[in-house]
N, C-alpha and C. Protein backbone atom coordinates (compact mmCIF):
# COMPACT_ATOMS: atom_id res chain seq x y z
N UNK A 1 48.22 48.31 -12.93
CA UNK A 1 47.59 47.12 -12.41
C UNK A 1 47.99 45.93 -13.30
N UNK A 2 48.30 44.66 -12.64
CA UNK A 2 49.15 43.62 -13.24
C UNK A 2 47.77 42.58 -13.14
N UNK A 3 47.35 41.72 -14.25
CA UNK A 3 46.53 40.50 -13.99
C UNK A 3 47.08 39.38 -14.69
N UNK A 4 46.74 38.18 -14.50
CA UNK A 4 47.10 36.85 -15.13
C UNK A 4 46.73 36.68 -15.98
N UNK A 5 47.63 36.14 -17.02
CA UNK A 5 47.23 36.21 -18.45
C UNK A 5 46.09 35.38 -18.89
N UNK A 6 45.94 34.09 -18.21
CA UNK A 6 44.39 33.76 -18.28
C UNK A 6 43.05 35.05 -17.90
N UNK A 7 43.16 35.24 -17.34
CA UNK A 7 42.05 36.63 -17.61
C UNK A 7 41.62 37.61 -18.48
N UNK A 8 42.78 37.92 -19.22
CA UNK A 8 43.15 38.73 -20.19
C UNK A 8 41.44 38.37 -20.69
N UNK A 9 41.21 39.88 -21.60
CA UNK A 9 39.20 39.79 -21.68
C UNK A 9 39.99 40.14 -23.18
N UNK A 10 39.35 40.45 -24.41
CA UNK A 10 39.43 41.36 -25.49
C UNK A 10 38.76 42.74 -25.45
N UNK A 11 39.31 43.59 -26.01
CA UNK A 11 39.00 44.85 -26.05
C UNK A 11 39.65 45.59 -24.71
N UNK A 12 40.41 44.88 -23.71
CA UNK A 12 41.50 45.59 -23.33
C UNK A 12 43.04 46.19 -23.71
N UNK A 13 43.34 46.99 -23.04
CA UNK A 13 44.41 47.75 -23.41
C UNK A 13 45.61 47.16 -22.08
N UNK A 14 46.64 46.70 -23.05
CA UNK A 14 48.04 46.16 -22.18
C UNK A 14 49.24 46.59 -22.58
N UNK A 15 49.99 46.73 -21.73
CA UNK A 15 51.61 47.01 -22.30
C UNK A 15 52.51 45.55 -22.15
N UNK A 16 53.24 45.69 -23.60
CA UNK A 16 53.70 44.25 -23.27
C UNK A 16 55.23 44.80 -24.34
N UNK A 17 55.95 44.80 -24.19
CA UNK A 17 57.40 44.64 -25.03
C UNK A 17 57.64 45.99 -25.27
N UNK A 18 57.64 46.95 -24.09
CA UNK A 18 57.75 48.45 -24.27
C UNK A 18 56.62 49.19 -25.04
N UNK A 19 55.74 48.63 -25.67
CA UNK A 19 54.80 49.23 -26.41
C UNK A 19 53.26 49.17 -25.93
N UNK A 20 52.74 49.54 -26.37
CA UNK A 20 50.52 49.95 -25.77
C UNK A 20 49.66 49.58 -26.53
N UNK A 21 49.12 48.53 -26.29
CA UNK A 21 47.61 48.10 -27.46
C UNK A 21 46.44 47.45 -27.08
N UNK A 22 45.45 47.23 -27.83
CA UNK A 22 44.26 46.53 -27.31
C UNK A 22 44.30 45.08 -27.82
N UNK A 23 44.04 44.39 -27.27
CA UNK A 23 43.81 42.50 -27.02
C UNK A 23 42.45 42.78 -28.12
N UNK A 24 42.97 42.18 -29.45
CA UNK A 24 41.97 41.48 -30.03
C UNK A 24 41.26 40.39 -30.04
N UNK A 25 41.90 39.56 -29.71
CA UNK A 25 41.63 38.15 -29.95
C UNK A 25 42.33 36.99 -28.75
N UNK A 26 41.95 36.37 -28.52
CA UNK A 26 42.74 35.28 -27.50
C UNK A 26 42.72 34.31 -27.97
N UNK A 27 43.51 33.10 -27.62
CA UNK A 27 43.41 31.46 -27.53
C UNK A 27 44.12 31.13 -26.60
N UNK A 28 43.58 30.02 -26.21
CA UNK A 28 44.78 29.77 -25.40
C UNK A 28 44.91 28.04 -25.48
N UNK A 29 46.26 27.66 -25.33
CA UNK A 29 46.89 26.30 -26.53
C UNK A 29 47.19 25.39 -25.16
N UNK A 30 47.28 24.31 -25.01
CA UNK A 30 47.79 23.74 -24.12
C UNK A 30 48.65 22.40 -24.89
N UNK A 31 50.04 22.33 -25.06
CA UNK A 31 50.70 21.57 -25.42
C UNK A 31 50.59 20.70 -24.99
N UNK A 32 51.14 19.55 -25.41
CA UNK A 32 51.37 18.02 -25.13
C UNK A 32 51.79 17.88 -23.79
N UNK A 33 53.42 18.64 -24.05
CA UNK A 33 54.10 18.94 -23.00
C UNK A 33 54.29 20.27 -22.22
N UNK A 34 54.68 20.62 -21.45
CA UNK A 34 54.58 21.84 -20.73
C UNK A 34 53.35 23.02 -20.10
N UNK A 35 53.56 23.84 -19.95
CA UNK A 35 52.66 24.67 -19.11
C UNK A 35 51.78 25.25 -20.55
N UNK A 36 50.23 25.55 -20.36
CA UNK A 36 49.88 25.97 -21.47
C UNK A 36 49.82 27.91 -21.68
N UNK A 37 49.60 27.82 -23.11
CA UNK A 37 50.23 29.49 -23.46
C UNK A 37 48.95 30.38 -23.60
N UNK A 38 48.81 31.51 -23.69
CA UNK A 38 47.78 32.27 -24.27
C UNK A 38 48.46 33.23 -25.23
N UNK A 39 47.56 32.92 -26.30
CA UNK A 39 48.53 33.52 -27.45
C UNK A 39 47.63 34.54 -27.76
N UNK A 40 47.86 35.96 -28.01
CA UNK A 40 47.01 37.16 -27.89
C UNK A 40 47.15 37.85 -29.00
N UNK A 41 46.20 38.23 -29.78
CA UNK A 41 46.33 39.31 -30.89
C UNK A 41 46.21 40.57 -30.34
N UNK A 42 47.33 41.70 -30.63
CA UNK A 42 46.95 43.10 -30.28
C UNK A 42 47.60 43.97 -31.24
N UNK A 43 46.74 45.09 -31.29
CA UNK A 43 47.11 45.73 -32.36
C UNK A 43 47.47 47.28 -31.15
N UNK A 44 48.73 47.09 -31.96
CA UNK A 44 49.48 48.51 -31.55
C UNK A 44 48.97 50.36 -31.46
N UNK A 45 49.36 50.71 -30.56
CA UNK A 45 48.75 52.40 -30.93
C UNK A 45 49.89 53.01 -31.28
N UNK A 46 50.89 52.67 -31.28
CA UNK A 46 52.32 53.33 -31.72
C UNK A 46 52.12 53.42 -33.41
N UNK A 47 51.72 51.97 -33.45
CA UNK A 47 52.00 51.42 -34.83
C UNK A 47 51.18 51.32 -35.76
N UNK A 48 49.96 50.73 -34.71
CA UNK A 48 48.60 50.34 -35.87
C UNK A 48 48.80 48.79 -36.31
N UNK A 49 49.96 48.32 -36.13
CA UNK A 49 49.70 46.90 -36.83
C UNK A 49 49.79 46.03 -35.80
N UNK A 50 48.98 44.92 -36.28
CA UNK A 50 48.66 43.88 -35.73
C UNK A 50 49.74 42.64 -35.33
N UNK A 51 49.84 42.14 -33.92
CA UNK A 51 51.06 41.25 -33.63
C UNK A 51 50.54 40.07 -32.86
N UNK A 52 50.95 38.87 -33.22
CA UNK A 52 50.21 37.76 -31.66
C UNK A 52 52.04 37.57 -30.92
N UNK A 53 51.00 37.76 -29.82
CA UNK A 53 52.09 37.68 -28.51
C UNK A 53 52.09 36.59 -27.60
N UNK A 54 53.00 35.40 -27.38
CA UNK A 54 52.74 34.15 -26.38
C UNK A 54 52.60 34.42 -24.97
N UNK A 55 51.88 34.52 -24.18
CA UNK A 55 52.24 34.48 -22.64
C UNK A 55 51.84 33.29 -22.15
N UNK A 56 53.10 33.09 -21.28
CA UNK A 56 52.81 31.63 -20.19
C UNK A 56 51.20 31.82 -19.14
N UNK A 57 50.88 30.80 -18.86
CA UNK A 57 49.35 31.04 -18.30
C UNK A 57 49.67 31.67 -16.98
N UNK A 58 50.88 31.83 -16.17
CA UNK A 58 51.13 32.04 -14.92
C UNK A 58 51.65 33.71 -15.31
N UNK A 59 51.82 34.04 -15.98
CA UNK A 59 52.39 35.09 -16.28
C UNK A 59 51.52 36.87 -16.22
N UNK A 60 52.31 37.54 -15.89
CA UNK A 60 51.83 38.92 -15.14
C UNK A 60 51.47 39.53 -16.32
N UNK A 61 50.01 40.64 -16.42
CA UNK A 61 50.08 41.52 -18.12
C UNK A 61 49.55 42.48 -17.58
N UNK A 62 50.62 43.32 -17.49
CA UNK A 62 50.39 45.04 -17.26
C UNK A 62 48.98 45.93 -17.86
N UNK A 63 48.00 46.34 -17.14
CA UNK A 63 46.68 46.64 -17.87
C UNK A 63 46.52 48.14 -17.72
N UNK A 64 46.44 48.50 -18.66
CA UNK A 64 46.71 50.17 -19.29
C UNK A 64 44.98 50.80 -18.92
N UNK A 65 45.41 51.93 -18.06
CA UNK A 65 44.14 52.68 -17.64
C UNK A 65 43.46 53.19 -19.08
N UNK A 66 42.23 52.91 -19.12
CA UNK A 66 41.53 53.75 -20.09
C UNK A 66 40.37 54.26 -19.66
N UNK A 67 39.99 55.06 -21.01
CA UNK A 67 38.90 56.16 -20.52
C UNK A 67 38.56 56.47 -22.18
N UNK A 68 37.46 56.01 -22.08
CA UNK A 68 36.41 55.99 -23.56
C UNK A 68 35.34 57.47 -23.35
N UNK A 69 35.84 58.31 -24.18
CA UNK A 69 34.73 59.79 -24.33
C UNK A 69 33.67 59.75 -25.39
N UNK A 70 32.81 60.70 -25.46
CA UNK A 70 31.98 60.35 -26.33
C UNK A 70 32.34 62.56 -26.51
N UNK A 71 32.95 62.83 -27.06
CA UNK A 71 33.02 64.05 -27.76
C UNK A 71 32.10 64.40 -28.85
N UNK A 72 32.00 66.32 -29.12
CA UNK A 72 31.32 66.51 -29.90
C UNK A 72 32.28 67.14 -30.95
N UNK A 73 32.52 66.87 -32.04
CA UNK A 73 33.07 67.78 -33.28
C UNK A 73 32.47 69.24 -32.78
N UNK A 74 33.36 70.23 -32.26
CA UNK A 74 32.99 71.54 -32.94
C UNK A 74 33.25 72.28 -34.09
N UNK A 75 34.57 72.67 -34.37
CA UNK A 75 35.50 73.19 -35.13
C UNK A 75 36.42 72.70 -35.61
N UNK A 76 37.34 73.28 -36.71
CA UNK A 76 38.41 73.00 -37.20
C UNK A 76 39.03 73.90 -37.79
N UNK A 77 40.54 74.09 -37.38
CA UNK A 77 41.35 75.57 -37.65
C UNK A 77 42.75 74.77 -37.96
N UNK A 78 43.55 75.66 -38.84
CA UNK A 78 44.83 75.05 -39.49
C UNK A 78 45.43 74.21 -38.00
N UNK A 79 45.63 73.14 -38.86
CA UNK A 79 46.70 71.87 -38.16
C UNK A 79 45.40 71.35 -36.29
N UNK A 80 44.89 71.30 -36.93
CA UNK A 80 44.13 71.54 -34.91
C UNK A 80 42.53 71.04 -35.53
N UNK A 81 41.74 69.92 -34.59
CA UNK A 81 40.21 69.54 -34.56
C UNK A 81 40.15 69.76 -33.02
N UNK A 82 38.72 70.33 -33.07
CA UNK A 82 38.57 70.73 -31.81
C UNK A 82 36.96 69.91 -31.38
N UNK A 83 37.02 69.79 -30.62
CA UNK A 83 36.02 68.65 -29.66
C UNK A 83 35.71 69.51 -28.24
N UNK A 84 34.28 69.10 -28.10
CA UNK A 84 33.42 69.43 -26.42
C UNK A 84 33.22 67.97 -25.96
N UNK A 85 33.85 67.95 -24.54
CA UNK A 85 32.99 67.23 -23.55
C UNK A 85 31.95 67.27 -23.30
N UNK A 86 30.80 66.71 -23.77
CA UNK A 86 29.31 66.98 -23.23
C UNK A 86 28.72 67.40 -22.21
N UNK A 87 29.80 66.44 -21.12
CA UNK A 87 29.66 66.62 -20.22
C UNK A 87 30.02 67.70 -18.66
N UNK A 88 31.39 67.46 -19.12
CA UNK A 88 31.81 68.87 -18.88
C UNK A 88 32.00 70.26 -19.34
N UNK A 89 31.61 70.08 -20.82
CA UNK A 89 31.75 71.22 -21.48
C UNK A 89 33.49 71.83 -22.08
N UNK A 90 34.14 71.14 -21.75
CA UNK A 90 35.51 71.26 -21.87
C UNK A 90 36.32 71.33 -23.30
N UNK A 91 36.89 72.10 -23.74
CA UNK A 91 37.15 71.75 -25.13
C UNK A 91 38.74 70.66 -25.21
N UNK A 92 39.35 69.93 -26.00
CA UNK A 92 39.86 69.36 -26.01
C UNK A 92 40.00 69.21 -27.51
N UNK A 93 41.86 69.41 -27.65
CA UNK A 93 41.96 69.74 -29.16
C UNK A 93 42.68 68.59 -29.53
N UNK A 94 42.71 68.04 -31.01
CA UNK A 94 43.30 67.29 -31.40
C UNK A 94 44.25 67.39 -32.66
N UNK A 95 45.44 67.19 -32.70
CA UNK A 95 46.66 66.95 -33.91
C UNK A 95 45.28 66.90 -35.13
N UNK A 96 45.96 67.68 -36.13
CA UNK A 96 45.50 67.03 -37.87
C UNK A 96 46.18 65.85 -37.97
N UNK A 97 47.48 65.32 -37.84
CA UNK A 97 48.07 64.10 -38.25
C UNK A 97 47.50 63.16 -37.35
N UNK A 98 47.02 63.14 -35.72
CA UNK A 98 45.82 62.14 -34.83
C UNK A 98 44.37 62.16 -35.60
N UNK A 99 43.86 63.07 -36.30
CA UNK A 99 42.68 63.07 -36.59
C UNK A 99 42.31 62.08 -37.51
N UNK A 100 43.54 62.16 -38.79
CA UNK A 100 43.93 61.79 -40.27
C UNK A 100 42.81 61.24 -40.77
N UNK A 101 42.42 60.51 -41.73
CA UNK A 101 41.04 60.20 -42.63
C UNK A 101 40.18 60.56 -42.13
N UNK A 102 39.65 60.60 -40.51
CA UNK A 102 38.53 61.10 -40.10
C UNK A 102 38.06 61.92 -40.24
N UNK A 103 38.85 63.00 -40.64
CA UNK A 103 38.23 64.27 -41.11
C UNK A 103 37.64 63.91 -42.20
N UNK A 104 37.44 63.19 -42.94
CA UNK A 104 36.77 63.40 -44.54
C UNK A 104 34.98 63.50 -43.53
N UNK A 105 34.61 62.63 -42.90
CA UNK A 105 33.49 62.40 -41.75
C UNK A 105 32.79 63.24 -40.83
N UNK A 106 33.86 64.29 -41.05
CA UNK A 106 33.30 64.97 -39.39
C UNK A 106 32.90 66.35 -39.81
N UNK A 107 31.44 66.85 -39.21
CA UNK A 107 31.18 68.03 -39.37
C UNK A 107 30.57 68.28 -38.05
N UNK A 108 30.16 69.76 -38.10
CA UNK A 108 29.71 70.36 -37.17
C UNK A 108 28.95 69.76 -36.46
N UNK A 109 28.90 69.35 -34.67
CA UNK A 109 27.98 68.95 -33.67
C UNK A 109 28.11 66.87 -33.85
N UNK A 110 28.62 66.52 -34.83
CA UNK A 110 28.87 65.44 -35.01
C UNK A 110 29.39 64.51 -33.35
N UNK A 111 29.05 63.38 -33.09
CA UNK A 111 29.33 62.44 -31.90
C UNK A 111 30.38 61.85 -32.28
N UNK A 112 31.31 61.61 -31.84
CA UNK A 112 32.25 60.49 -31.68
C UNK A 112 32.74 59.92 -30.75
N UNK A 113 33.66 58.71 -30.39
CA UNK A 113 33.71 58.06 -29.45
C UNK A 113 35.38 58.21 -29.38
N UNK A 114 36.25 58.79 -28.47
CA UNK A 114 37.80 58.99 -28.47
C UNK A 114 38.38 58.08 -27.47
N UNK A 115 39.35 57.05 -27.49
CA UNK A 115 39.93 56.66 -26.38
C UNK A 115 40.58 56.94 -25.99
N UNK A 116 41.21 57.39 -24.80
CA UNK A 116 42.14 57.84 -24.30
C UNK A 116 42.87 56.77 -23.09
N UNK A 117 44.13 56.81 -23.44
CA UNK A 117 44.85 55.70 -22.35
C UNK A 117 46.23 56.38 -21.83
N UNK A 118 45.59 56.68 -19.92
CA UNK A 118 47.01 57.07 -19.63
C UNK A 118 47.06 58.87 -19.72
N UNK A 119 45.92 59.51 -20.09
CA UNK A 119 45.69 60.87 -20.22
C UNK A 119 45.48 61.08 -21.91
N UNK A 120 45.98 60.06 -23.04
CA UNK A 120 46.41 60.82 -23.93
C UNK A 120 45.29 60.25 -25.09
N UNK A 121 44.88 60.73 -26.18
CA UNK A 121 44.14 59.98 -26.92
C UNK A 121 44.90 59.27 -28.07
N UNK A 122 44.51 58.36 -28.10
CA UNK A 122 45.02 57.08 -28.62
C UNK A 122 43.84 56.69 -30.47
N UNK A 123 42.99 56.94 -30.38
CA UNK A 123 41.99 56.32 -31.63
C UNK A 123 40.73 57.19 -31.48
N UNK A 124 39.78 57.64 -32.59
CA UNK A 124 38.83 57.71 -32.72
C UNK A 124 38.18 56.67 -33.60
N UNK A 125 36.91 56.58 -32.85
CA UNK A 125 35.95 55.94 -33.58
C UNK A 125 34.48 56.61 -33.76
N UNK A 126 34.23 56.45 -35.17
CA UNK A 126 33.43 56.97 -35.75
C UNK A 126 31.69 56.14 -36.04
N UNK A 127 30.96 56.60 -36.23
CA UNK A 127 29.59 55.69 -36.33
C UNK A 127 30.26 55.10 -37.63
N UNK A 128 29.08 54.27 -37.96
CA UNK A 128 29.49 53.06 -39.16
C UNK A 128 29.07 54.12 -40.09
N UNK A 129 28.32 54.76 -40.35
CA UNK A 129 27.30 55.42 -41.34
C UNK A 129 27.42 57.55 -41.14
N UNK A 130 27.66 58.31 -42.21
CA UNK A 130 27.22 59.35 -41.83
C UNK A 130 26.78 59.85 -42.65
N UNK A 131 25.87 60.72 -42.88
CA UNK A 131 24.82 61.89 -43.78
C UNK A 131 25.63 63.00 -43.80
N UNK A 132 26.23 63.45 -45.13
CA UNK A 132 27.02 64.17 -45.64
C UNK A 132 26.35 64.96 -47.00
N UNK A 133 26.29 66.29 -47.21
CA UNK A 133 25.74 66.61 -48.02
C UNK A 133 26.76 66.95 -49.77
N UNK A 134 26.58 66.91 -50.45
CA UNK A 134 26.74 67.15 -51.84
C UNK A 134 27.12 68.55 -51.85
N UNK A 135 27.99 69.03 -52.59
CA UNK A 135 28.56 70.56 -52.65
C UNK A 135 28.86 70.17 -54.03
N UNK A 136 29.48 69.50 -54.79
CA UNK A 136 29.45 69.86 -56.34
C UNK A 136 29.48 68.12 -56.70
N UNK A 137 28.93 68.24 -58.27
CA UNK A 137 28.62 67.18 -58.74
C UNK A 137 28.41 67.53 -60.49
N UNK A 138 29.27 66.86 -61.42
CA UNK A 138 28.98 67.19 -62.88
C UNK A 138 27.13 66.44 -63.15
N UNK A 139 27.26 67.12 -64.17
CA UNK A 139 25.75 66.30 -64.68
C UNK A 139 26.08 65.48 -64.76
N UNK A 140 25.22 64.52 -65.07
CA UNK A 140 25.56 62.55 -65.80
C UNK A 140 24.93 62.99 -67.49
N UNK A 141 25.56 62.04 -67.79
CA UNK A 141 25.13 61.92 -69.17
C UNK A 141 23.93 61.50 -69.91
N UNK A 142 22.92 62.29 -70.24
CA UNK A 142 22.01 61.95 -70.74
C UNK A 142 22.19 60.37 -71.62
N UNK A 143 20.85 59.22 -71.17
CA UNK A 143 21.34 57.94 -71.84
C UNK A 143 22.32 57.10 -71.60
N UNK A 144 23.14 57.43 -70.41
CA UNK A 144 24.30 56.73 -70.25
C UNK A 144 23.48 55.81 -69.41
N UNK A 145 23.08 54.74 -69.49
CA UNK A 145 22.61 53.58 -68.04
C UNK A 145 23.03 52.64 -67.90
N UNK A 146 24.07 52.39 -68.79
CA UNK A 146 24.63 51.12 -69.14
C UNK A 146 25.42 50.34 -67.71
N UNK A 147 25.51 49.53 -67.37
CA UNK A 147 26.18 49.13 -66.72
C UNK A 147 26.79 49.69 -65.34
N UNK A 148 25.60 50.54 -65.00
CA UNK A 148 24.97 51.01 -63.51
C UNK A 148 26.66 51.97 -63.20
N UNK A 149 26.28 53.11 -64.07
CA UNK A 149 27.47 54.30 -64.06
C UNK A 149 27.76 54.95 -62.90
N UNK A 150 28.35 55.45 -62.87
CA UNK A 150 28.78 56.66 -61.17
C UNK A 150 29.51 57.32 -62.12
N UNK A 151 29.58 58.70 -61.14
CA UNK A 151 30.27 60.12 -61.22
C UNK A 151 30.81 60.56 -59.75
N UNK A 152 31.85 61.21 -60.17
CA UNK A 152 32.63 61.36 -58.55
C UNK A 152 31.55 62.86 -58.17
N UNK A 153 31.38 62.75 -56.64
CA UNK A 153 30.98 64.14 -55.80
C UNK A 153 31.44 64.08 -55.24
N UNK A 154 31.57 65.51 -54.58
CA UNK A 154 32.33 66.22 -53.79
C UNK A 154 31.30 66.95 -52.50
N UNK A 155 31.77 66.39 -51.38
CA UNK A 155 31.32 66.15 -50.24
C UNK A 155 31.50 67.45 -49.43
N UNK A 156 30.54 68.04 -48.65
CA UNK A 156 30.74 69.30 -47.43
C UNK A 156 31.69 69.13 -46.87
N UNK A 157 32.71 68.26 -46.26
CA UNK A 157 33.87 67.56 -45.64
C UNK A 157 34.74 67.78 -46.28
N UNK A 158 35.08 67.76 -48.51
CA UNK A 158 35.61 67.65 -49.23
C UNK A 158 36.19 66.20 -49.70
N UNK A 159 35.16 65.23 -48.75
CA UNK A 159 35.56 63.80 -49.66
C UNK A 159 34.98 63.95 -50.92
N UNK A 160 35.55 62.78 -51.79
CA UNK A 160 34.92 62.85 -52.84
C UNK A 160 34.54 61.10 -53.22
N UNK A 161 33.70 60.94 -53.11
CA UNK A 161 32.69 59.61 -53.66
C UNK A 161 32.17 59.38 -54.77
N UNK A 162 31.93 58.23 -55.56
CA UNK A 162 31.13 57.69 -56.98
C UNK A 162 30.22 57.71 -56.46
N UNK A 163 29.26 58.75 -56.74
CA UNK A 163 27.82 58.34 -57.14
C UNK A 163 27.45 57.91 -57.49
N UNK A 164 25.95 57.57 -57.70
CA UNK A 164 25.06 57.20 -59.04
C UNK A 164 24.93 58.77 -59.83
N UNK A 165 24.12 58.23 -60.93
CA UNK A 165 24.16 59.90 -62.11
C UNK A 165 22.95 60.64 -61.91
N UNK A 166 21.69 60.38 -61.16
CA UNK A 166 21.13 60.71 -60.04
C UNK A 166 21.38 62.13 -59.58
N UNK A 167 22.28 61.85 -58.67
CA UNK A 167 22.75 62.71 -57.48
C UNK A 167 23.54 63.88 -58.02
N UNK A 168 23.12 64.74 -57.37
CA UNK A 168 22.78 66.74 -57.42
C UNK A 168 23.41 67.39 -56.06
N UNK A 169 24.12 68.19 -56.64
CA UNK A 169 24.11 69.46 -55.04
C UNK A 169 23.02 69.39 -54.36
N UNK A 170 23.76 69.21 -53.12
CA UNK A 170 22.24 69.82 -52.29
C UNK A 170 21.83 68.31 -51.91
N UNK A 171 21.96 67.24 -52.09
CA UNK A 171 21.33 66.22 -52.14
C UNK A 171 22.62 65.51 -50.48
N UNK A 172 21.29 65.12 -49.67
CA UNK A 172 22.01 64.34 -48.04
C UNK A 172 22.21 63.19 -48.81
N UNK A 173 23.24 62.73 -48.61
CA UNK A 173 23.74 60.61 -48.68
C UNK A 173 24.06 60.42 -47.34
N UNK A 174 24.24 59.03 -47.05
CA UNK A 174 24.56 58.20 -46.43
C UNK A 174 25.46 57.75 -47.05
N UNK A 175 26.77 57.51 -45.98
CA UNK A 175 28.10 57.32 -46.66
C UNK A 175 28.69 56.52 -45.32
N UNK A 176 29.31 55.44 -46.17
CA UNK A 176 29.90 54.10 -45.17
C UNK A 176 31.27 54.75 -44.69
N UNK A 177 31.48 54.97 -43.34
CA UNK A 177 32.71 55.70 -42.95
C UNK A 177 33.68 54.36 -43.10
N UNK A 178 33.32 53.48 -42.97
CA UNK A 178 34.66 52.32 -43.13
C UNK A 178 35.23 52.21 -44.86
N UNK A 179 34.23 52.40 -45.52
CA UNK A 179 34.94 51.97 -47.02
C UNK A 179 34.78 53.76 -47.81
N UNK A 180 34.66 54.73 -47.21
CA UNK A 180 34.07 55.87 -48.08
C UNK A 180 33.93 55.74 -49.17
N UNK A 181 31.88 54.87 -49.20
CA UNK A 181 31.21 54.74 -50.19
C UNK A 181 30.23 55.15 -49.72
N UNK A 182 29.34 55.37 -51.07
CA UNK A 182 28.21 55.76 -51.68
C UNK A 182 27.04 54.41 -50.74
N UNK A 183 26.46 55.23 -49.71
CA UNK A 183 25.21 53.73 -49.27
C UNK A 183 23.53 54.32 -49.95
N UNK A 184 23.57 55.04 -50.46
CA UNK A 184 21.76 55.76 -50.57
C UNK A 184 21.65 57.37 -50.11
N UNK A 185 20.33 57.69 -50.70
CA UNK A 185 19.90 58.86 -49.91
C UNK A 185 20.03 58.91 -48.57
N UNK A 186 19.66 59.91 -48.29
CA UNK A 186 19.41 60.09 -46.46
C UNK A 186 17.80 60.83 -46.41
């Protein structure tokens, strides 16, 4: 399906210069002289990086079928994450190299949100926040308070985060999936 580049919304998905991405951002410029442009930020799924692209306002922009899931983490077995449709119940497996950092995040029965464009999945997105439990952690140093210390732990997932000197096996955090940090107890 083809629409006019004045329409163009953000958070759609377009093909434009042989390649597939989502419309971040728009403006659109109207020169002194000539027809005015819409200049589009989109960030690539090939690539991941970010490009602004000019289109004339009269101009055709190819709009890429999508389909947003809300999957459940089941499992995970060499090279392979495996996911349920809620809804259908369907399993649906995913690449270790498609999964990549997300795994530090994901455990058993966990929600996520997968896009898929065109049949194929393209990105996961993860909640902002997840409760991850503690599996090993050195003591802290008796007296050490100086200048608000951390110690690295080691996460059920196998991330590993600065603590505070506090924090014990066994102990739920809350952990910022965008910066994998330390946010508090859970």
């Amino acid at each position: 399906m083809a629409i006019v580049a004045t329409n163009l919304k953000r958070g759609q998905c377009i093909k434009y210069e042989g390649d597939r991405g989502v419309v971040l951002g728009l403006e659109h410029r109207t020169p002194g002289k000539g027809n005015a442009l819409i200049a589009a930020t989109i960030r690539s799924f090939n690539t991941g990086k970010t490009k602004t692209i000019r289109f004339a306002s009269s101009e055709k922009v190819d709009i890429v079928e999508t389909d947003r899931q809300k999957l459940e983490f089941s499992y995970a077995e060499p090279g392979i994450y495996n996911f349920m449709d809620m809804q259908t119940y369907d399993n649906i497996a995913l690449a270790d190299e498609f999964v990549g950092d997300s795994k530090n995040f994901l455990k058993e029965g966990q929600e996520v949100e997968v896009l898929f464009i065109e049949g194929a999945a393209v990105s996961i997105d993860l909640p902002s926040t997840v409760e991850l439990e503690v599996t090993e952690s050195s003591e802290g140093i008796k007296g050490d308070t100086a200048n608000n210390p951390t110690k690295p732990a080691t996460l059920e997932t196998g991330l590993i985060v600065q603590v505070p000197l506090f924090v014990k096996p066994g102990d739920k955090l809350k952990i910022s999936t965008e910066e994998s940090s330390y946010l508090g107890r859970a």
